[in-house]
PDB file of N, CA and C in Angstrom:
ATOM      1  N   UNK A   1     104.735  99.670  84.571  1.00  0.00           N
ATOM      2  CA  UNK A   1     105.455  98.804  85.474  1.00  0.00           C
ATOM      3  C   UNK A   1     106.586  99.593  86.106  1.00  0.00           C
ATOM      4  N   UNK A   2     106.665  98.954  87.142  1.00  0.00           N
ATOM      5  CA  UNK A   2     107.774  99.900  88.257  1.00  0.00           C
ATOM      6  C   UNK A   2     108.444  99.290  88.849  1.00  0.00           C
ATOM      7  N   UNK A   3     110.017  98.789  88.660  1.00  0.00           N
ATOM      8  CA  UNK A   3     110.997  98.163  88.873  1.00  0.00           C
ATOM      9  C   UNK A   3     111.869  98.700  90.346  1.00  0.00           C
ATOM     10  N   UNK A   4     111.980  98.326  91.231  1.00  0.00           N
ATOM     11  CA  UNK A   4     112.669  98.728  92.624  1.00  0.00           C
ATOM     12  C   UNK A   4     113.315  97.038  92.868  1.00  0.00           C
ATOM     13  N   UNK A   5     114.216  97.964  93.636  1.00  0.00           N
ATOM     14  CA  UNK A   5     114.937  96.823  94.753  1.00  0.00           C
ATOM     15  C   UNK A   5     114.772  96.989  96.382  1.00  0.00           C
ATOM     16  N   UNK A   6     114.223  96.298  96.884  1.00  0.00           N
ATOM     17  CA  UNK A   6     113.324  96.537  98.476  1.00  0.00           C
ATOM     18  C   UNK A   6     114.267  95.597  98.804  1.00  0.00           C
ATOM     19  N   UNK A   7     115.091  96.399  99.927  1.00  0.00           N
ATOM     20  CA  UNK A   7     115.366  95.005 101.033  1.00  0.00           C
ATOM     21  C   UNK A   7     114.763  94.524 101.846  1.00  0.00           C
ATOM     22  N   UNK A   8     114.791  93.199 102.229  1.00  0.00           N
ATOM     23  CA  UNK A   8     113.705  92.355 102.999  1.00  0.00           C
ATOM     24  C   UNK A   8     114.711  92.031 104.123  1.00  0.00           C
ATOM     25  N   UNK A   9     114.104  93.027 105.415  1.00  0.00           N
ATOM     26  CA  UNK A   9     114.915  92.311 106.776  1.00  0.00           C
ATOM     27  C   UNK A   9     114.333  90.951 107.323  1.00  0.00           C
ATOM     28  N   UNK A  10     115.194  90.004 107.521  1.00  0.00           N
ATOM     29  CA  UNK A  10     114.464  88.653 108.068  1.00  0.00           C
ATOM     30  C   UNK A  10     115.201  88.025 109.333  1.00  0.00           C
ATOM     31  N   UNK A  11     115.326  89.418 110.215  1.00  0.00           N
ATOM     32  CA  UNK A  11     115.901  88.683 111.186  1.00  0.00           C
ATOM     33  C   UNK A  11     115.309  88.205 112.413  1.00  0.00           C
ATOM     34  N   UNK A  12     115.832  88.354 113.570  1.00  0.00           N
ATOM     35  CA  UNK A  12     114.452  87.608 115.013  1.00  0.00           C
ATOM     36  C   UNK A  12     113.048  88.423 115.344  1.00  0.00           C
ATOM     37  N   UNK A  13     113.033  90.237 114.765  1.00  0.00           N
ATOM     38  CA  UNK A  13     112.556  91.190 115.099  1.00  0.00           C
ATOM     39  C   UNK A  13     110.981  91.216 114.734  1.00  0.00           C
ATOM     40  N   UNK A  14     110.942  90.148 113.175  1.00  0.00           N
ATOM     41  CA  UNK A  14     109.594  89.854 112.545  1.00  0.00           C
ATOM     42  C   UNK A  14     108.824  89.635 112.942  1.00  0.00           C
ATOM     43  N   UNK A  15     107.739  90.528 112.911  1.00  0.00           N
ATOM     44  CA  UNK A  15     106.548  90.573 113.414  1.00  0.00           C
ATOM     45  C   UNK A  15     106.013  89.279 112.772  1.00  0.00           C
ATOM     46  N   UNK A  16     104.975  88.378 114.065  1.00  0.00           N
ATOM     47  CA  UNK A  16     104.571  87.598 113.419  1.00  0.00           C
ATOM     48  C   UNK A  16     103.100  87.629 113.604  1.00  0.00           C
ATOM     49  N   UNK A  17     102.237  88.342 114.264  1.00  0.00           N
ATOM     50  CA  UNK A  17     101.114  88.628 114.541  1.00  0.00           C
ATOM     51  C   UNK A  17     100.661  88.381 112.994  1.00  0.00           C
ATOM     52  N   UNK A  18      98.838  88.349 113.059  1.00  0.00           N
ATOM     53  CA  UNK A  18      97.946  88.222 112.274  1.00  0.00           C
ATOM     54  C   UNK A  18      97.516  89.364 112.602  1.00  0.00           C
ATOM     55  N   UNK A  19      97.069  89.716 110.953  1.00  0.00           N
ATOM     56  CA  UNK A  19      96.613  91.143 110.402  1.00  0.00           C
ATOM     57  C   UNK A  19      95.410  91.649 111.287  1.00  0.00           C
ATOM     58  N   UNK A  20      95.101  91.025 111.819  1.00  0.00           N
ATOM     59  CA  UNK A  20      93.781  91.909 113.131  1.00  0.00           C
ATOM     60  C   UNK A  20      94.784  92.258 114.367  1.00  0.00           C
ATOM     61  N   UNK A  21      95.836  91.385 114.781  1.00  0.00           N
ATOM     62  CA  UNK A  21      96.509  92.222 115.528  1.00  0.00           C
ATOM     63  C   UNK A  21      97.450  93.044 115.636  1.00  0.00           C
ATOM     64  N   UNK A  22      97.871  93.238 114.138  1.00  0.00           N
ATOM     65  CA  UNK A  22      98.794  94.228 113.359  1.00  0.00           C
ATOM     66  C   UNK A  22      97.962  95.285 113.689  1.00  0.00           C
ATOM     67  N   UNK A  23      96.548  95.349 112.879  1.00  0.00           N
ATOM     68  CA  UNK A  23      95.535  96.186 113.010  1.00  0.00           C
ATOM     69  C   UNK A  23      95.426  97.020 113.961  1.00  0.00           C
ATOM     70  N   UNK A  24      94.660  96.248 114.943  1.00  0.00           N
ATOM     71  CA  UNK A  24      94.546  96.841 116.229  1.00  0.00           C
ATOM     72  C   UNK A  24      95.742  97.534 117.236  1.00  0.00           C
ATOM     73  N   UNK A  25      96.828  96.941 116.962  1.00  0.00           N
ATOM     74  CA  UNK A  25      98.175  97.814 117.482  1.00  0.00           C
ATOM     75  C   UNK A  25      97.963  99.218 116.486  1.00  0.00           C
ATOM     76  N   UNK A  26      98.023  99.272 115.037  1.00  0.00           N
ATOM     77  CA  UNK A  26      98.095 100.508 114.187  1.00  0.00           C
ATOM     78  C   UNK A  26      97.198 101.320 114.735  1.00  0.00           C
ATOM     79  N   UNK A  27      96.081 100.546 114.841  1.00  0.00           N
ATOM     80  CA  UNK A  27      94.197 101.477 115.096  1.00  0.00           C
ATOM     81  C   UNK A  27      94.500 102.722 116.644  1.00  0.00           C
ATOM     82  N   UNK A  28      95.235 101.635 117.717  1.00  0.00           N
ATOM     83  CA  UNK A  28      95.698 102.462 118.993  1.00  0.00           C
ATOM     84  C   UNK A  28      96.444 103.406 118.599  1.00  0.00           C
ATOM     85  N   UNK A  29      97.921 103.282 118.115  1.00  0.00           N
ATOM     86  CA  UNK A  29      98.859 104.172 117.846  1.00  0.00           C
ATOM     87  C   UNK A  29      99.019 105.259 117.163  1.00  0.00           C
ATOM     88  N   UNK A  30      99.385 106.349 117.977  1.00  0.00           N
ATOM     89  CA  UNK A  30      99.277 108.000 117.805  1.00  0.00           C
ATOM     90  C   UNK A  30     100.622 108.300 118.360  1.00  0.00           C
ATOM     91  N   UNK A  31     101.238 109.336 117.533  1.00  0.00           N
ATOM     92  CA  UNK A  31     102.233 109.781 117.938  1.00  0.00           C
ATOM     93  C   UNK A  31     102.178 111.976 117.711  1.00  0.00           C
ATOM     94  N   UNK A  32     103.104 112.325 117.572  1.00  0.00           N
ATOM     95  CA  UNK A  32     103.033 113.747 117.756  1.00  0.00           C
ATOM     96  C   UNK A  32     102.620 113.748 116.004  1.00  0.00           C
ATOM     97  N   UNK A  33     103.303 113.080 114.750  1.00  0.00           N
ATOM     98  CA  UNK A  33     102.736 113.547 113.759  1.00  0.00           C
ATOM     99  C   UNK A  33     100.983 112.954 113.295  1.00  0.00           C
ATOM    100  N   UNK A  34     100.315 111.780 114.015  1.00  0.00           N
ATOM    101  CA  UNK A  34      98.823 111.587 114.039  1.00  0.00           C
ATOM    102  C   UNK A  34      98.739 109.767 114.798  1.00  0.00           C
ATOM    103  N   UNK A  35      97.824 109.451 113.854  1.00  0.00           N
ATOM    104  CA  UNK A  35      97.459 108.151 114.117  1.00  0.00           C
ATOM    105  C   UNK A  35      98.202 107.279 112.820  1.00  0.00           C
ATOM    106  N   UNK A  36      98.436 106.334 113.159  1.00  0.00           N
ATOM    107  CA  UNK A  36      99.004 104.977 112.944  1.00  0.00           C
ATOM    108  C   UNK A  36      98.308 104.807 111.681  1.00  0.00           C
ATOM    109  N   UNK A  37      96.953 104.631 112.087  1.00  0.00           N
ATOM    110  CA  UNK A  37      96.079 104.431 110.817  1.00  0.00           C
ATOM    111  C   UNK A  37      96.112 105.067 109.678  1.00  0.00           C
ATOM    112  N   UNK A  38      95.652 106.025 110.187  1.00  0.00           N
ATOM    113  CA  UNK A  38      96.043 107.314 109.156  1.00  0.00           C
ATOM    114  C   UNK A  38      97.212 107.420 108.048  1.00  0.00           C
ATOM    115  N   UNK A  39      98.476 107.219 108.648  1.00  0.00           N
ATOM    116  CA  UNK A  39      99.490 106.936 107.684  1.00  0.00           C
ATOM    117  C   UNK A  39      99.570 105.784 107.172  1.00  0.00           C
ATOM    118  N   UNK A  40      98.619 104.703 107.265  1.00  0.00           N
ATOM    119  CA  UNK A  40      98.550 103.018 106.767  1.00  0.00           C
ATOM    120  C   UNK A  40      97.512 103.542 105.621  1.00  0.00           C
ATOM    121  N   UNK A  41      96.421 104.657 105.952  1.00  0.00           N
ATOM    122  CA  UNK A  41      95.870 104.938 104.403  1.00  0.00           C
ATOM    123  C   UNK A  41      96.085 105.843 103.578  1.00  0.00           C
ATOM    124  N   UNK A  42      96.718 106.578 104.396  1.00  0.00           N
ATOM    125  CA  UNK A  42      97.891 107.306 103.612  1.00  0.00           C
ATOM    126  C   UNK A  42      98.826 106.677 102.117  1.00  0.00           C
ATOM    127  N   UNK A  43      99.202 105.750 102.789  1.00  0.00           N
ATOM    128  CA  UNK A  43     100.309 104.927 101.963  1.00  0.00           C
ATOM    129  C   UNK A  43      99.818 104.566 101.044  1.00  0.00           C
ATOM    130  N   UNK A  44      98.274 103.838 101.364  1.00  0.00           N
ATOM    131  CA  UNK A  44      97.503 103.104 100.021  1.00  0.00           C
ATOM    132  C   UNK A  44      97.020 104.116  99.232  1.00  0.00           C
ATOM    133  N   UNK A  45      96.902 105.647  99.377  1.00  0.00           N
ATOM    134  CA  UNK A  45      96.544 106.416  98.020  1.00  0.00           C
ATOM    135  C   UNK A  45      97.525 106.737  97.445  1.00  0.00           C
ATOM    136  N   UNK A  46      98.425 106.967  98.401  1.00  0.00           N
ATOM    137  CA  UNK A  46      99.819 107.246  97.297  1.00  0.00           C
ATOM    138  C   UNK A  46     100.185 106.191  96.415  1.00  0.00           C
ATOM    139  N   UNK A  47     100.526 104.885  96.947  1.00  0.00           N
ATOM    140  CA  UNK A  47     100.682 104.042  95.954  1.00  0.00           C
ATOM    141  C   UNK A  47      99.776 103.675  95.081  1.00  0.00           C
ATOM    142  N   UNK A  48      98.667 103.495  95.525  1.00  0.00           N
ATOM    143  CA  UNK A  48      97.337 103.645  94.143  1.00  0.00           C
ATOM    144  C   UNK A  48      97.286 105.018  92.891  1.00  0.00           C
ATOM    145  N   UNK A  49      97.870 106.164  93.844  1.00  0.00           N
ATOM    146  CA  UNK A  49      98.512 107.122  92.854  1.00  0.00           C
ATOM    147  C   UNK A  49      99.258 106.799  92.076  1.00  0.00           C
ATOM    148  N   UNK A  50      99.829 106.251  92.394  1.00  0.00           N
ATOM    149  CA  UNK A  50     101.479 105.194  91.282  1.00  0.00           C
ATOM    150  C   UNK A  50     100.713 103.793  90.284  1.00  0.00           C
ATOM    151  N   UNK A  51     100.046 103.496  90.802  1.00  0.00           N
ATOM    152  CA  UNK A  51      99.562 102.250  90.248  1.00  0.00           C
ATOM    153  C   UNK A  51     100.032 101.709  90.713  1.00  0.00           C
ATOM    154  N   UNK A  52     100.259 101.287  92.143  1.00  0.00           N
ATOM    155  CA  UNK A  52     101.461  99.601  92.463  1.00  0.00           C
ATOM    156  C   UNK A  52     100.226  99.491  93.815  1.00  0.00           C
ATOM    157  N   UNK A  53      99.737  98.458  93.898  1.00  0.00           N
ATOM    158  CA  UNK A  53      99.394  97.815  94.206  1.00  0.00           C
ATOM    159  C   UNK A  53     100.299  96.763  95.218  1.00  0.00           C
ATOM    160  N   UNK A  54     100.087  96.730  96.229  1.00  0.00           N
ATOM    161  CA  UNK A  54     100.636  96.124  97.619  1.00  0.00           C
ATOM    162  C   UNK A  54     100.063  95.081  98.093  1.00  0.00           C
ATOM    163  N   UNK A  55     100.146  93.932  98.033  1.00  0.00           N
ATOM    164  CA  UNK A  55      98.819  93.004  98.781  1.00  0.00           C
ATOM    165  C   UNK A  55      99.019  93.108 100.294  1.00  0.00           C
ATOM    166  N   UNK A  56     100.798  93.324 101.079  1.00  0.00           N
ATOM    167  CA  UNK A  56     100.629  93.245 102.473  1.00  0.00           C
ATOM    168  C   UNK A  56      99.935  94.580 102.733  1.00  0.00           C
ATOM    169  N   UNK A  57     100.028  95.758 102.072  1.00  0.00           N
ATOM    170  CA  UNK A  57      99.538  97.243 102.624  1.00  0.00           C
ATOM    171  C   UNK A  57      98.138  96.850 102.375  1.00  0.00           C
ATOM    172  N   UNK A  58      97.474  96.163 100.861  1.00  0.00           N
ATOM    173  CA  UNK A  58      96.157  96.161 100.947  1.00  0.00           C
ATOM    174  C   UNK A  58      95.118  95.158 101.836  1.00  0.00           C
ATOM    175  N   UNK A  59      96.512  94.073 102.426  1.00  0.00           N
ATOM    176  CA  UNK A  59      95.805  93.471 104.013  1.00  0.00           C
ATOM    177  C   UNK A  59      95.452  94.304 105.331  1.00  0.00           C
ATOM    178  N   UNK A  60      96.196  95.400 105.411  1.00  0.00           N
ATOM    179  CA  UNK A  60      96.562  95.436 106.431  1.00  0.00           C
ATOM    180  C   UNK A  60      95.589  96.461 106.575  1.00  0.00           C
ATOM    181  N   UNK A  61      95.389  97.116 105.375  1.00  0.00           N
ATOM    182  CA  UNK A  61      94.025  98.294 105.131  1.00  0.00           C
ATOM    183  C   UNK A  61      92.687  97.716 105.514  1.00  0.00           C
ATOM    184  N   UNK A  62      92.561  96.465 104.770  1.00  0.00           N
ATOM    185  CA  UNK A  62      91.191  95.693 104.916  1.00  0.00           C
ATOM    186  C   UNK A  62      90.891  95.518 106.370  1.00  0.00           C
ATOM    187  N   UNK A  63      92.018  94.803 107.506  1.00  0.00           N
ATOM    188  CA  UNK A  63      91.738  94.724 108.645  1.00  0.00           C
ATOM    189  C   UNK A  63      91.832  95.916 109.517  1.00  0.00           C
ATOM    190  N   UNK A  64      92.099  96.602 109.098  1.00  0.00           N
ATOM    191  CA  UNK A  64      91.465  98.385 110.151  1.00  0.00           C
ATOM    192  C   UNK A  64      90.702  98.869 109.403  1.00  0.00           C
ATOM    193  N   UNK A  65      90.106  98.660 108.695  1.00  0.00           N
ATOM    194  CA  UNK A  65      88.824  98.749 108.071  1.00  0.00           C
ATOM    195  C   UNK A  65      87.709  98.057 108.439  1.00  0.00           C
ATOM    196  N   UNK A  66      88.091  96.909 109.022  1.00  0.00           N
ATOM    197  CA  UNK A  66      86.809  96.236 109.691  1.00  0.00           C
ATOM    198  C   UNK A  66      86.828  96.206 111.125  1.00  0.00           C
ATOM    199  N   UNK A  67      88.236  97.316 111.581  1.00  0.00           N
ATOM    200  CA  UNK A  67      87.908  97.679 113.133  1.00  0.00           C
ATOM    201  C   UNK A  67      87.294  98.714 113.070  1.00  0.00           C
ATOM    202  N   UNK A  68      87.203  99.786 111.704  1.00  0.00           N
ATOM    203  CA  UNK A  68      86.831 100.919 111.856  1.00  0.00           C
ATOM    204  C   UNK A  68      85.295 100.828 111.749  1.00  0.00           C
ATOM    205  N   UNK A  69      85.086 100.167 110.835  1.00  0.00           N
ATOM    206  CA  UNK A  69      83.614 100.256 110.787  1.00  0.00           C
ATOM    207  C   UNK A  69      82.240  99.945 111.407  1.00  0.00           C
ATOM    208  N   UNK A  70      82.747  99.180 112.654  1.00  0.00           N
ATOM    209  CA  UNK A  70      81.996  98.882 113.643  1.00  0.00           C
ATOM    210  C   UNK A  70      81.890  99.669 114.745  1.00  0.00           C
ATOM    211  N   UNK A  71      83.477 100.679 114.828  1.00  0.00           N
ATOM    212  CA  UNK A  71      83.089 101.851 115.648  1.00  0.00           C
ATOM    213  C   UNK A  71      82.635 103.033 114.934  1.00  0.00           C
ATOM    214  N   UNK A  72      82.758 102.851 114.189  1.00  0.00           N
ATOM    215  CA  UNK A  72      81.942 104.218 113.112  1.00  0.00           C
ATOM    216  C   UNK A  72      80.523 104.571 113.635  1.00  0.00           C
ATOM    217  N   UNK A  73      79.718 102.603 112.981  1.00  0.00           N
ATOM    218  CA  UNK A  73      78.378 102.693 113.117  1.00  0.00           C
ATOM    219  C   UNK A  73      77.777 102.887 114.442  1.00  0.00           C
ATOM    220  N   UNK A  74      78.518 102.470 115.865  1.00  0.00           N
ATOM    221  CA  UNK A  74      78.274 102.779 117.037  1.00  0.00           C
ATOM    222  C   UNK A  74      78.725 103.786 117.755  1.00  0.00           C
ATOM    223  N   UNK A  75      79.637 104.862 116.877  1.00  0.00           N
ATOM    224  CA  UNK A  75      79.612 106.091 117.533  1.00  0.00           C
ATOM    225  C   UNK A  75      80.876 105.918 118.418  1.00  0.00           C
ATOM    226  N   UNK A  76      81.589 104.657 118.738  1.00  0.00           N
ATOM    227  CA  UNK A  76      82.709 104.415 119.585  1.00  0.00           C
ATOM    228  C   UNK A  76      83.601 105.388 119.005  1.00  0.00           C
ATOM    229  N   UNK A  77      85.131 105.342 119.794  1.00  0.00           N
ATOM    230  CA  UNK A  77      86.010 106.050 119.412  1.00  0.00           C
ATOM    231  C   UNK A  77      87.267 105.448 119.507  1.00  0.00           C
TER     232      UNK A  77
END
């Protein structure tokens, strides 16, 4: 077990989108160090390295996971 204190910002800025359009903003976004995505599964091996378990990171994995895999199988990009 792994004890932290996370602050939770809750001010007007909160994203309120649903996890397919969280998704699909991450899936687009590239910057000079890669893709968006990339560091969203990034995050989930490291913390699976730790054992902590995330349910918003392991939502947010599941839904660019089911954008990815439909362009996978069709070769899209």
């Amino acid at each position: 077990m792994v004890e932290s204190i996370t602050p939770i910002y809750e001010g007007v800025n909160i994203l309120v989108e649903d996890y397919h359009t969280l998704a699909m903003r991450a899936y687009k976004a590239e910057g000079i160090s890669g893709k968006c995505k990339d560091y969203i599964l990034n995050i989930e091996q490291h913390l699976r390295n730790l054992n902590i378990e995330d349910q918003e990171v392991l939502k947010m994995i599941e839904a660019i996971r089911r954008i990815d895999v439909p362009k996978r199988e069709t070769g899209a990009s």
